[in-house]
Structure formats: C-alpha cells, structure tokens
N, C-alpha and C. Protein backbone atom coordinates (compact mmCIF):
# COMPACT_ATOMS: atom_id res chain seq x y z
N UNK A 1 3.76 -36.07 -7.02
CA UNK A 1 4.25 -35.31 -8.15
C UNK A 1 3.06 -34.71 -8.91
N UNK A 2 3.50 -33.65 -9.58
CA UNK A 2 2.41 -32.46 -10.60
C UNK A 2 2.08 -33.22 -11.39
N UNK A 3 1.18 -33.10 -11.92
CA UNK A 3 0.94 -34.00 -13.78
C UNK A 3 0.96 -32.24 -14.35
N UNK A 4 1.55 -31.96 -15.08
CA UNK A 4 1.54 -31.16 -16.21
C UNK A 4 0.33 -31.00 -17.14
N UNK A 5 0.04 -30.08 -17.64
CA UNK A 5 -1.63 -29.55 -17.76
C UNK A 5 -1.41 -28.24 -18.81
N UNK A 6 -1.97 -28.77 -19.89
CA UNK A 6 -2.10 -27.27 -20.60
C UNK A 6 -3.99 -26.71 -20.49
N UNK A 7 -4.52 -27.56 -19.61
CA UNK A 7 -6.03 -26.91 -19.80
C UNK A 7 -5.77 -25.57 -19.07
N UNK A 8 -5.13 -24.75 -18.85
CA UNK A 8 -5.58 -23.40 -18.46
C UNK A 8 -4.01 -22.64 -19.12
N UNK A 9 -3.39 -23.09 -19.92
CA UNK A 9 -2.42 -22.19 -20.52
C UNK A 9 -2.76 -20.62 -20.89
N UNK A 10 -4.04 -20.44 -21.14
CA UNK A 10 -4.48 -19.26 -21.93
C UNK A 10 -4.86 -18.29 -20.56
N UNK A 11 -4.46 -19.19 -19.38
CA UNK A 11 -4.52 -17.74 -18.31
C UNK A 11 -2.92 -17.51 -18.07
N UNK A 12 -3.45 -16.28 -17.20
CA UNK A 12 -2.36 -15.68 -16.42
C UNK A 12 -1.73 -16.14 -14.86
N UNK A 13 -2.77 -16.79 -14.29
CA UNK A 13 -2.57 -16.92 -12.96
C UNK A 13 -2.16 -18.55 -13.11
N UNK A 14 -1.46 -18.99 -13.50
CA UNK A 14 -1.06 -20.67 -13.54
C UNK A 14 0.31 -20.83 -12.62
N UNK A 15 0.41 -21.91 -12.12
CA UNK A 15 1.77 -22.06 -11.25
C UNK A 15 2.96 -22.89 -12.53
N UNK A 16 3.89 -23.91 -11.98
CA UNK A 16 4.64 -23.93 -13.19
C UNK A 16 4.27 -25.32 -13.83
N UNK A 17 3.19 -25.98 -13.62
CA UNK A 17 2.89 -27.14 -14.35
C UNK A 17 1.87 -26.71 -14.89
N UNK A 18 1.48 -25.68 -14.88
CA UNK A 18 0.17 -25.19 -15.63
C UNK A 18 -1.49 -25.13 -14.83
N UNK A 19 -1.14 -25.39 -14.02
CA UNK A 19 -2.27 -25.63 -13.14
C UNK A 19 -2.60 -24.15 -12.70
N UNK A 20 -3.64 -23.90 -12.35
CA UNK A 20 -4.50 -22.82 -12.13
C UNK A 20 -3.95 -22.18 -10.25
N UNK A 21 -3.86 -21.05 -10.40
CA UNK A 21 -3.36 -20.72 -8.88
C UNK A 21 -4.82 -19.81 -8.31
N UNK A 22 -5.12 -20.53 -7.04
CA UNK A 22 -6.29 -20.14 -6.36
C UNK A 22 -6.03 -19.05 -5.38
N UNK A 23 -6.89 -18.18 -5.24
CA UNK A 23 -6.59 -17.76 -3.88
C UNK A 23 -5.96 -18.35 -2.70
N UNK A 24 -6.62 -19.74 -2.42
CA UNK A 24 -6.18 -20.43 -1.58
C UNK A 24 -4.82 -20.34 -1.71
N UNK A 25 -4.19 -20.77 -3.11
CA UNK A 25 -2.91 -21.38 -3.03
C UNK A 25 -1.72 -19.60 -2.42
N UNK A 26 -2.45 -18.63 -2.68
CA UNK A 26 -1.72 -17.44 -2.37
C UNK A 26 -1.60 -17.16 -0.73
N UNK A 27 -2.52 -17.47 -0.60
CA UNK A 27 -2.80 -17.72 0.93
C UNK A 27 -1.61 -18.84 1.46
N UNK A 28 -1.87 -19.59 1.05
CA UNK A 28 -1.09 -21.01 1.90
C UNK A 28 0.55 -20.47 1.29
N UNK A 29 1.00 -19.83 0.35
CA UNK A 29 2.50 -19.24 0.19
C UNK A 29 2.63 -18.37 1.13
N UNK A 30 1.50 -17.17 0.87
CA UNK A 30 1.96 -16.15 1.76
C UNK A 30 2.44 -16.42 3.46
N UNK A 31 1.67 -17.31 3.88
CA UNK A 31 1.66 -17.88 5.34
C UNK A 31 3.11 -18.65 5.12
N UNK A 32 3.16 -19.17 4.53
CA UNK A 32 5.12 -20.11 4.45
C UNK A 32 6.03 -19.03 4.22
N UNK A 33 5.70 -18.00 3.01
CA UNK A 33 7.02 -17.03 3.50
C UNK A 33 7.35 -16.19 5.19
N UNK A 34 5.93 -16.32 5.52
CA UNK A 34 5.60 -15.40 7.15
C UNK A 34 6.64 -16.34 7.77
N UNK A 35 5.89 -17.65 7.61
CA UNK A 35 6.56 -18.61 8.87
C UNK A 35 8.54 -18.74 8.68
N UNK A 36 8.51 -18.96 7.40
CA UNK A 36 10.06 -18.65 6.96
C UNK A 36 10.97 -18.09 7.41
N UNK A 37 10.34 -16.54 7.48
CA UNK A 37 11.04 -15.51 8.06
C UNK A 37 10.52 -14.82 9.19
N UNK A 38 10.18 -15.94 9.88
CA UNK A 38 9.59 -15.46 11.57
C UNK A 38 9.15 -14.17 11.59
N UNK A 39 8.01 -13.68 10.47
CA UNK A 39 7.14 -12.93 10.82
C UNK A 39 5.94 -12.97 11.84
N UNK A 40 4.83 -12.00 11.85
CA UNK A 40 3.78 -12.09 12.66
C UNK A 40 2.56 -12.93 11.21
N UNK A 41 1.92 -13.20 11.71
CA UNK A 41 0.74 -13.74 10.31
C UNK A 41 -0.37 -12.46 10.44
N UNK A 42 -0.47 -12.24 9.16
CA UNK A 42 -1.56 -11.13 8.67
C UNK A 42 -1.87 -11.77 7.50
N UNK A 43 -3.25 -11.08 7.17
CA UNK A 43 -4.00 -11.36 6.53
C UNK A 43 -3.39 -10.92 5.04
N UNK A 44 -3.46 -11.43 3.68
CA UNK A 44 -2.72 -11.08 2.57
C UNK A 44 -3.34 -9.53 1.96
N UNK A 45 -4.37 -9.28 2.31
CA UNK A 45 -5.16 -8.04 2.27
C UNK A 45 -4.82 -6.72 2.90
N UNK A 46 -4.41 -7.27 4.19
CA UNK A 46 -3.54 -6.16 4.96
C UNK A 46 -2.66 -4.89 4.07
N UNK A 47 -1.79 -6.01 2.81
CA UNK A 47 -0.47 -5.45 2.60
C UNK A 47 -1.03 -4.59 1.94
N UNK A 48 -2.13 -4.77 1.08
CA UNK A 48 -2.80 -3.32 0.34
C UNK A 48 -3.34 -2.25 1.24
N UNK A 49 -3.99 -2.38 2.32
CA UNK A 49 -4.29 -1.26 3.54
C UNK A 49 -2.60 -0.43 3.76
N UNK A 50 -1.91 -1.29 3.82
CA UNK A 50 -0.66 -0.91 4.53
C UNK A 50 0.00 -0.17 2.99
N UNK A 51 0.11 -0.26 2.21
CA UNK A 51 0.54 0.33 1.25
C UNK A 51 -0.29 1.51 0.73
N UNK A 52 -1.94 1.21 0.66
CA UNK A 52 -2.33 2.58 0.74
C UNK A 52 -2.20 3.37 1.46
N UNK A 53 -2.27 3.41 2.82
CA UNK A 53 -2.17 4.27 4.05
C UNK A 53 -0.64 4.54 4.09
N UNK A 54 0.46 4.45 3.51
CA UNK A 54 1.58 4.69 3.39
C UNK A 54 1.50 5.95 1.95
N UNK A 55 0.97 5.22 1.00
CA UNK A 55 0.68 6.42 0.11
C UNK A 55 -0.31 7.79 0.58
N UNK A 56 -1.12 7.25 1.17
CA UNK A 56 -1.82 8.32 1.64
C UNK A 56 -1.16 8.74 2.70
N UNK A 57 -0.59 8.92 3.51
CA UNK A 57 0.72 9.76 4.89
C UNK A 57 1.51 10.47 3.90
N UNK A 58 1.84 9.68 2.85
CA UNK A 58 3.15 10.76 1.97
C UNK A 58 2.39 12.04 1.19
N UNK A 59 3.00 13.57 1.60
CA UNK A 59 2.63 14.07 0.79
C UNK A 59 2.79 14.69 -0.31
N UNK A 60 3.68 13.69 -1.02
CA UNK A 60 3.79 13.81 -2.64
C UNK A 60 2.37 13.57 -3.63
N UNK A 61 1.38 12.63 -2.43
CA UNK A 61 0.22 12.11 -3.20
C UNK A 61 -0.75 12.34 -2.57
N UNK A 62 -1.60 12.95 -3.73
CA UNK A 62 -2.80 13.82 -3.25
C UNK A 62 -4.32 12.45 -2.86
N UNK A 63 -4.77 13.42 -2.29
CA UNK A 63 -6.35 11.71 -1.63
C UNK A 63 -6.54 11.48 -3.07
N UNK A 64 -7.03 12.26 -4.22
CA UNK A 64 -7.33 12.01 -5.76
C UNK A 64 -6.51 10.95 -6.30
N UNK A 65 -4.87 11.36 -6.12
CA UNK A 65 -4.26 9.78 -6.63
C UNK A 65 -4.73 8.68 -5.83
N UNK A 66 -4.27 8.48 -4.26
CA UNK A 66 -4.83 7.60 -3.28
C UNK A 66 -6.21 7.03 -3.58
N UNK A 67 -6.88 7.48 -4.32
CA UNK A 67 -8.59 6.82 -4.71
C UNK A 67 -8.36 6.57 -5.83
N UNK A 68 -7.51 7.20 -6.89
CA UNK A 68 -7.39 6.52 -7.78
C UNK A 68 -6.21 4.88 -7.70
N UNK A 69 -5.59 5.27 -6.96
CA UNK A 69 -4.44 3.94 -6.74
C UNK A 69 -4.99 2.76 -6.35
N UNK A 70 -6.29 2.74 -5.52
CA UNK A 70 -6.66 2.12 -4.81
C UNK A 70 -7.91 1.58 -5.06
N UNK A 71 -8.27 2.33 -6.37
CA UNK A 71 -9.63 1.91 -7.21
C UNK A 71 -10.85 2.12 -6.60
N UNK A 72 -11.08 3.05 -5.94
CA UNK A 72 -12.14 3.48 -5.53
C UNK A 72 -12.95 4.36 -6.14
N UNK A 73 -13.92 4.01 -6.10
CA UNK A 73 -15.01 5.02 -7.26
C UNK A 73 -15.35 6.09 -6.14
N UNK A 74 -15.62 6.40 -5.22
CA UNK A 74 -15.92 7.33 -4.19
C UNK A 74 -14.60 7.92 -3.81
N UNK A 75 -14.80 9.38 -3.67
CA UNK A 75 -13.82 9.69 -2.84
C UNK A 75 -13.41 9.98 -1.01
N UNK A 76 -15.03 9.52 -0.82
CA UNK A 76 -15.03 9.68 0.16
C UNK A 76 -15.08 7.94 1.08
N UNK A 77 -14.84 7.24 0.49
CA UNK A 77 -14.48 6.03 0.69
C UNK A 77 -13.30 5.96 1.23
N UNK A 78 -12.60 6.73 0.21
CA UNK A 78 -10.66 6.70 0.13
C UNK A 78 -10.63 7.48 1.84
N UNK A 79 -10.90 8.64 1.82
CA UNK A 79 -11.32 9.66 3.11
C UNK A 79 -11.55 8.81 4.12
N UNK A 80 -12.58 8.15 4.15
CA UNK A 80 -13.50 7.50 5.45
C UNK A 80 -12.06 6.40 6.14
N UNK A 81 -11.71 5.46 4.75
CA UNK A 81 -11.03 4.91 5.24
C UNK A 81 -9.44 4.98 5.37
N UNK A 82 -8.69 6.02 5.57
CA UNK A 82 -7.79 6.19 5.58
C UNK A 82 -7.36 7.83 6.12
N UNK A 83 -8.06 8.10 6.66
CA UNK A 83 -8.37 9.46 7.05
C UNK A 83 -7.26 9.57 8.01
N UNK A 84 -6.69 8.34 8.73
CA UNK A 84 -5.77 9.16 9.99
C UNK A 84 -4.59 8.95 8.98
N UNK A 85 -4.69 8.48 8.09
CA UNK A 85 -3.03 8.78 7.31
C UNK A 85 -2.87 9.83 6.66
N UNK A 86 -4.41 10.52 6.02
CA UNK A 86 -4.18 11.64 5.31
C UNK A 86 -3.79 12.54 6.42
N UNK A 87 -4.55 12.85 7.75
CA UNK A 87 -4.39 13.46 8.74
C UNK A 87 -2.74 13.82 9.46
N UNK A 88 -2.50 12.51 9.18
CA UNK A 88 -0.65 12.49 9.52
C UNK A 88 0.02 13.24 8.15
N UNK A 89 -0.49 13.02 7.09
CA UNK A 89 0.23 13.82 5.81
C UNK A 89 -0.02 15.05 6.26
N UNK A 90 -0.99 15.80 6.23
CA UNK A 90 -1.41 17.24 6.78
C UNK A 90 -0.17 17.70 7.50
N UNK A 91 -0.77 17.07 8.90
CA UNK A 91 0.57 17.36 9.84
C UNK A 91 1.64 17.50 9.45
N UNK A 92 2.10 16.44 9.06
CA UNK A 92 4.11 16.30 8.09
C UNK A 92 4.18 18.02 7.20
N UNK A 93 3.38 17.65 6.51
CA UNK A 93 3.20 18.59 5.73
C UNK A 93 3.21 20.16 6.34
N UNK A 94 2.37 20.13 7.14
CA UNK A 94 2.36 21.83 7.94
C UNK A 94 3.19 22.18 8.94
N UNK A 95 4.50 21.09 9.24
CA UNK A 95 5.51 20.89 10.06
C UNK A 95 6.17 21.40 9.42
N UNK A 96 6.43 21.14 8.07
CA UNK A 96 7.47 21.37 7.38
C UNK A 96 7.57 22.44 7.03
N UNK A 97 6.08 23.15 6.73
CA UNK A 97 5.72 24.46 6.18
C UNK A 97 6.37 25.26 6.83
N UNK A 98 6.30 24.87 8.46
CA UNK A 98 6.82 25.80 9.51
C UNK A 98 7.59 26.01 9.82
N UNK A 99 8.58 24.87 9.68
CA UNK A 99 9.95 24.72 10.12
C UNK A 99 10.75 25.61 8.41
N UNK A 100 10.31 25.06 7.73
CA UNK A 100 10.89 26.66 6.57
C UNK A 100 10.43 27.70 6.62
N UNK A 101 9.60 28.23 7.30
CA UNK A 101 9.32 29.97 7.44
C UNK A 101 10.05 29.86 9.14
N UNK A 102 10.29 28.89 9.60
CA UNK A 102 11.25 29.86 10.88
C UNK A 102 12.92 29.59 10.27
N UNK A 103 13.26 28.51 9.60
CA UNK A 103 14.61 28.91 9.24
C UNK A 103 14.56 30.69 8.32
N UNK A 104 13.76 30.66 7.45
CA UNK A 104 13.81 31.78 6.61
C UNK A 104 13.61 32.89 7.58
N UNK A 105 12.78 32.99 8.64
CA UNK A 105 12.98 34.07 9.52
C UNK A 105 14.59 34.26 10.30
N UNK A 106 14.97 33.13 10.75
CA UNK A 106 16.15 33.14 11.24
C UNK A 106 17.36 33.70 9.97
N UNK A 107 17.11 33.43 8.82
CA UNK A 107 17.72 33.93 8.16
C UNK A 107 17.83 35.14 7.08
N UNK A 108 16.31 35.65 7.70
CA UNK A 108 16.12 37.43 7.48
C UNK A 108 17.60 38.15 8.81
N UNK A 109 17.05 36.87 9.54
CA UNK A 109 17.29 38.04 11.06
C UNK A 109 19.00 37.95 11.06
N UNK A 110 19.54 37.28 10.55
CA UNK A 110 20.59 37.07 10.98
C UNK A 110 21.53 38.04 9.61
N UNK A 111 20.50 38.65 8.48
CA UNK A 111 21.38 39.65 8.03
C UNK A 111 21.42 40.76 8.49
C-alpha cells in the first residue's frame, strides 16, 4: 500500500497519493495500456513524431505552425525532419489543385 505524502503537493506531475510521477512511471503505464489493448510497443516519444508528421501532411498547417507546434527554434530542423510529410502535403495539395481546374474545365465545356 501508498503512504500518502504531501512533500511534493506544490507540483503538477504527482500521482494520487501525492507522490511524484517519473518518467519511468509514464513509461511503465504507457507499456500496460499497449499490452491491454494488444497493441505493438513503441516508444512514448514516437506519439509526438507521429502527431507532428500528421500535422505536417495536413495542409491546413503551414511548416511555420509545424515548428512552432513542435517547439523548434530552427526551421529547418522542422524541414530536415519531417520533410516526407511536408512532401506528401505538397502532393495532396497539388492533387487537389488539379482535380478543381479539371472539374472547372469540364464545366466550362459542358456549357
């Protein structure tokens, strides 16, 4: 059993007896929800790669937000490392461009 603990009340990161939550301890949850729900195990770091590179593919959001989201003081950091998602945004993006100037042609032509 916990012993209850107010020496770290004045943080933020405490579990519910007051005790201090470590990296470790995020680690050793994250791996029990994986195993829980018969996931694959990844690293808890991953989920931020995977969420930036999801923001960066969408192109509602420019690399400028993406470096800013992601706290990078360089922008060419954000670039270096995430470059095939911006690359896939491009694409999406100039797909789409295209596919509305051939409906709009199809629908010059068809008056």
């Amino acid at each position: 059993m916990l012993r209850e603990t107010n020496e770290y009340r004045d943080f933020l990161c405490v579990n519910p007896v007051g005790a201090l939550i470590t990296p470790d301890s995020i680690t050793h949850y994250f791996i029990k929800l994986l195993d829980e729900n018969e996931l694959p195990h990844i690293r808890f770091h991953e989920l931020r790669h995977s969420c930036i590179s999801l923001l960066a593919n969408n192109t509602a959001f420019s690399v400028k937000q993406v470096q800013d989201y992601a706290g990078h003081s360089d922008f060419l950091t954000t670039s270096k490392i995430y470059i095939h998602a911006i690359q896939s945004a491009d694409e999406i993006a100039s797909n789409a461009l295209e596919d509305k100037l051939k409906l709009e042609k199809r629908k010059d032509n068809a008056d």
